[in-house]
C-alpha atoms as a PDB file:
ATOM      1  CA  UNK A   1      31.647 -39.858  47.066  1.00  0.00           C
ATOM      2  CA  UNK A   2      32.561 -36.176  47.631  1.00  0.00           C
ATOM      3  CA  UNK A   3      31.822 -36.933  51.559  1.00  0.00           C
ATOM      4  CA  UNK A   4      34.038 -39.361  52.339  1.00  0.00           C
ATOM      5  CA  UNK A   5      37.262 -37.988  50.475  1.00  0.00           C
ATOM      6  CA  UNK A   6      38.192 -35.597  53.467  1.00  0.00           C
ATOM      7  CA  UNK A   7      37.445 -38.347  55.703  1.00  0.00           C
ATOM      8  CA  UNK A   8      40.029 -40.700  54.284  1.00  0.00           C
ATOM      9  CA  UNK A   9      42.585 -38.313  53.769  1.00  0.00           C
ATOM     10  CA  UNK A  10      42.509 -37.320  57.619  1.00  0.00           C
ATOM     11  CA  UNK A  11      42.867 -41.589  58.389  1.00  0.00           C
ATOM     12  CA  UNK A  12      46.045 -41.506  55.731  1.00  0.00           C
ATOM     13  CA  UNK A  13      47.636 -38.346  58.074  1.00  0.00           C
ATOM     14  CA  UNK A  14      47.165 -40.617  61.029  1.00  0.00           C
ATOM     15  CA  UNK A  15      47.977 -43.972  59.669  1.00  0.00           C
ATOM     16  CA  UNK A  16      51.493 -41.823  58.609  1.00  0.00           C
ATOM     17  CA  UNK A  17      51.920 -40.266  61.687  1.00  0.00           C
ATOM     18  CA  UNK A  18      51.784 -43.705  63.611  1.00  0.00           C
ATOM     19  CA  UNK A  19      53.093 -46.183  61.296  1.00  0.00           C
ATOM     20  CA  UNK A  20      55.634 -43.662  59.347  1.00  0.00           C
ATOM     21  CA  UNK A  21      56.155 -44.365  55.580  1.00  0.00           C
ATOM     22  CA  UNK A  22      60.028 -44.648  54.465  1.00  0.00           C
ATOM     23  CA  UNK A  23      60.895 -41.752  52.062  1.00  0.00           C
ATOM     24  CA  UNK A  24      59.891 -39.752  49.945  1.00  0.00           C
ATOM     25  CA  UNK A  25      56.545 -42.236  49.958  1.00  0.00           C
ATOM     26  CA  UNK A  26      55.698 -40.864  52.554  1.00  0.00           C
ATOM     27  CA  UNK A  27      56.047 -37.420  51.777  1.00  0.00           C
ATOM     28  CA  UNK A  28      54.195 -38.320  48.619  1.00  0.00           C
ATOM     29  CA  UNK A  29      50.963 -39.833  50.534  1.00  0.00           C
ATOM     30  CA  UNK A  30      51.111 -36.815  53.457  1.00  0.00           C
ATOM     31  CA  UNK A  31      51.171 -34.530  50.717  1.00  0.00           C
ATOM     32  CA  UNK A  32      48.110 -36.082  48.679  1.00  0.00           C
ATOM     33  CA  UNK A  33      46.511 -36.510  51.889  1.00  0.00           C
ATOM     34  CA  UNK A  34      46.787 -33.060  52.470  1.00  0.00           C
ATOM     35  CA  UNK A  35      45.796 -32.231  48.825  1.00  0.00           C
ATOM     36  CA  UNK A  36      42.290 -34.019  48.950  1.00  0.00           C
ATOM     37  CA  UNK A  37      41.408 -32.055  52.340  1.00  0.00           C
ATOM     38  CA  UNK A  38      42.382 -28.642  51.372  1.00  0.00           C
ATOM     39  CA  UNK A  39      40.995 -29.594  48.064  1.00  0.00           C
ATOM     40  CA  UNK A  40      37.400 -30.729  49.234  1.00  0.00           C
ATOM     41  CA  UNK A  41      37.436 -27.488  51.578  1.00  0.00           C
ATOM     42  CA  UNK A  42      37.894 -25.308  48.614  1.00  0.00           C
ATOM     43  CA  UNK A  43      34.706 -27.026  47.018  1.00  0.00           C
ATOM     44  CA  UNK A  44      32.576 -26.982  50.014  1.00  0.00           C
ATOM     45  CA  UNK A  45      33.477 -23.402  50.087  1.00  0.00           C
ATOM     46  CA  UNK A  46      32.336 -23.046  46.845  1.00  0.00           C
ATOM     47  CA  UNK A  47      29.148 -24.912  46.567  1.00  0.00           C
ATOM     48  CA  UNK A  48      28.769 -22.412  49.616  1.00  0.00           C
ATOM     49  CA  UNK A  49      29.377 -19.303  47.603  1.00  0.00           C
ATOM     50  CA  UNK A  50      27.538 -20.730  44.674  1.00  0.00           C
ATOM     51  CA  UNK A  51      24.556 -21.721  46.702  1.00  0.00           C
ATOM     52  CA  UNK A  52      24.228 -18.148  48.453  1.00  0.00           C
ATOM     53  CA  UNK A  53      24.102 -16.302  45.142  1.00  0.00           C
ATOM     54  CA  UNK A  54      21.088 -18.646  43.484  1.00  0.00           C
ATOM     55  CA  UNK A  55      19.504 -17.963  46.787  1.00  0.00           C
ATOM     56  CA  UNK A  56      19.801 -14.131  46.261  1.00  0.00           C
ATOM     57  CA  UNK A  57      18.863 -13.873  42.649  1.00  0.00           C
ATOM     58  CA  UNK A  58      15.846 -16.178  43.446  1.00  0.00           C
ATOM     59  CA  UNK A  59      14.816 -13.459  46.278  1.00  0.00           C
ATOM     60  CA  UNK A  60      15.690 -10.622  44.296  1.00  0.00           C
ATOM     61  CA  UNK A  61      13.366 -12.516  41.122  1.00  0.00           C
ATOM     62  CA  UNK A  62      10.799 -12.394  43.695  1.00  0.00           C
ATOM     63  CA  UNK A  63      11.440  -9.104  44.616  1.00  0.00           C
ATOM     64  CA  UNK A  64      10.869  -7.775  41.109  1.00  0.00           C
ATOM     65  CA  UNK A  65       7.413  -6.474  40.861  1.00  0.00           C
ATOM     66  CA  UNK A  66       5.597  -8.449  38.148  1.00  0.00           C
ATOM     67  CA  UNK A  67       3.251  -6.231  36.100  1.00  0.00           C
ATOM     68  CA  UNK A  68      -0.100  -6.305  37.276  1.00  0.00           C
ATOM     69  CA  UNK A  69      -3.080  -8.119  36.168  1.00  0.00           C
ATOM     70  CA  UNK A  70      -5.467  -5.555  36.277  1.00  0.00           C
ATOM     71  CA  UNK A  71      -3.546  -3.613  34.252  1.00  0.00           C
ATOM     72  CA  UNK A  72      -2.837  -6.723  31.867  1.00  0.00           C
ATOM     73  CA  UNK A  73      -6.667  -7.124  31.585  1.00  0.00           C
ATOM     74  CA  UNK A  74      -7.525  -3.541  30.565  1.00  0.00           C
ATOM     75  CA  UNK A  75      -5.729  -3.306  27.263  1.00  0.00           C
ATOM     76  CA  UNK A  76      -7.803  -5.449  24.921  1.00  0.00           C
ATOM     77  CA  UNK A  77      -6.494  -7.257  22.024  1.00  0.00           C
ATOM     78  CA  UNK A  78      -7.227  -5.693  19.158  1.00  0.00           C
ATOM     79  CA  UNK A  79      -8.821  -7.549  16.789  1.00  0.00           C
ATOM     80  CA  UNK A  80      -9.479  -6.508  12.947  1.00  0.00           C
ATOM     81  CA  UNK A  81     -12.820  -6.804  11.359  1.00  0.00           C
ATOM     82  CA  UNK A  82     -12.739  -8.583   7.912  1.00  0.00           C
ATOM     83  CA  UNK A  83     -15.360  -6.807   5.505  1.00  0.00           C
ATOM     84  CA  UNK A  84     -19.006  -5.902   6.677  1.00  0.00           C
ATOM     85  CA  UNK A  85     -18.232  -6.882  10.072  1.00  0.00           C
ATOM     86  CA  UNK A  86     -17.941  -5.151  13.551  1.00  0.00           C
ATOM     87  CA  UNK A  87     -15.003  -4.732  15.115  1.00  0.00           C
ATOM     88  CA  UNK A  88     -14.436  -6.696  18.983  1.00  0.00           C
ATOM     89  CA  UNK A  89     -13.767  -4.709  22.080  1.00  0.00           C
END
């Protein structure tokens, strides 16, 4: 729906400019016309913005080292021995 908003405001400019509305009508629909356009430019521009900064904490995410595996691996869990039992390394 978002798409074809600018669209139709830019046909109402021209429909006013060649068949002129009487009035303040057609002050009112130039100036709603104009509304929607500068309107839908200020949210392209910010699903723009907002898109760039998920992009750049997603690279900086992967930037992050993780910890290691190895170094996951050495340190065992360690588990308790119940009575007369040996402990698990």
């Amino acid at each position: 729906m978002a798409k074809w908003i600018p669209g139709a405001a830019v046909f109402g400019l021209l429909c006013l400019m060649i068949i002129p509305a009487p009035g303040i009508w057609g002050v009112l629909i130039g100036a709603a016309c104009v509304l929607a356009i500068v309107g839908s430019l200020c949210m392209l521009a910010l699903d723009r913005v907002a898109s760039a900064i998920l992009v750049w904490r997603a690279r900086m995410r992967a930037r992050r080292p993780s910890p290691s595996p190895s170094r996951s691996r050495s340190r065992s869990r360690v588990v308790h021995a119940g009575a007369r039992m040996t402990r698990k390394v």
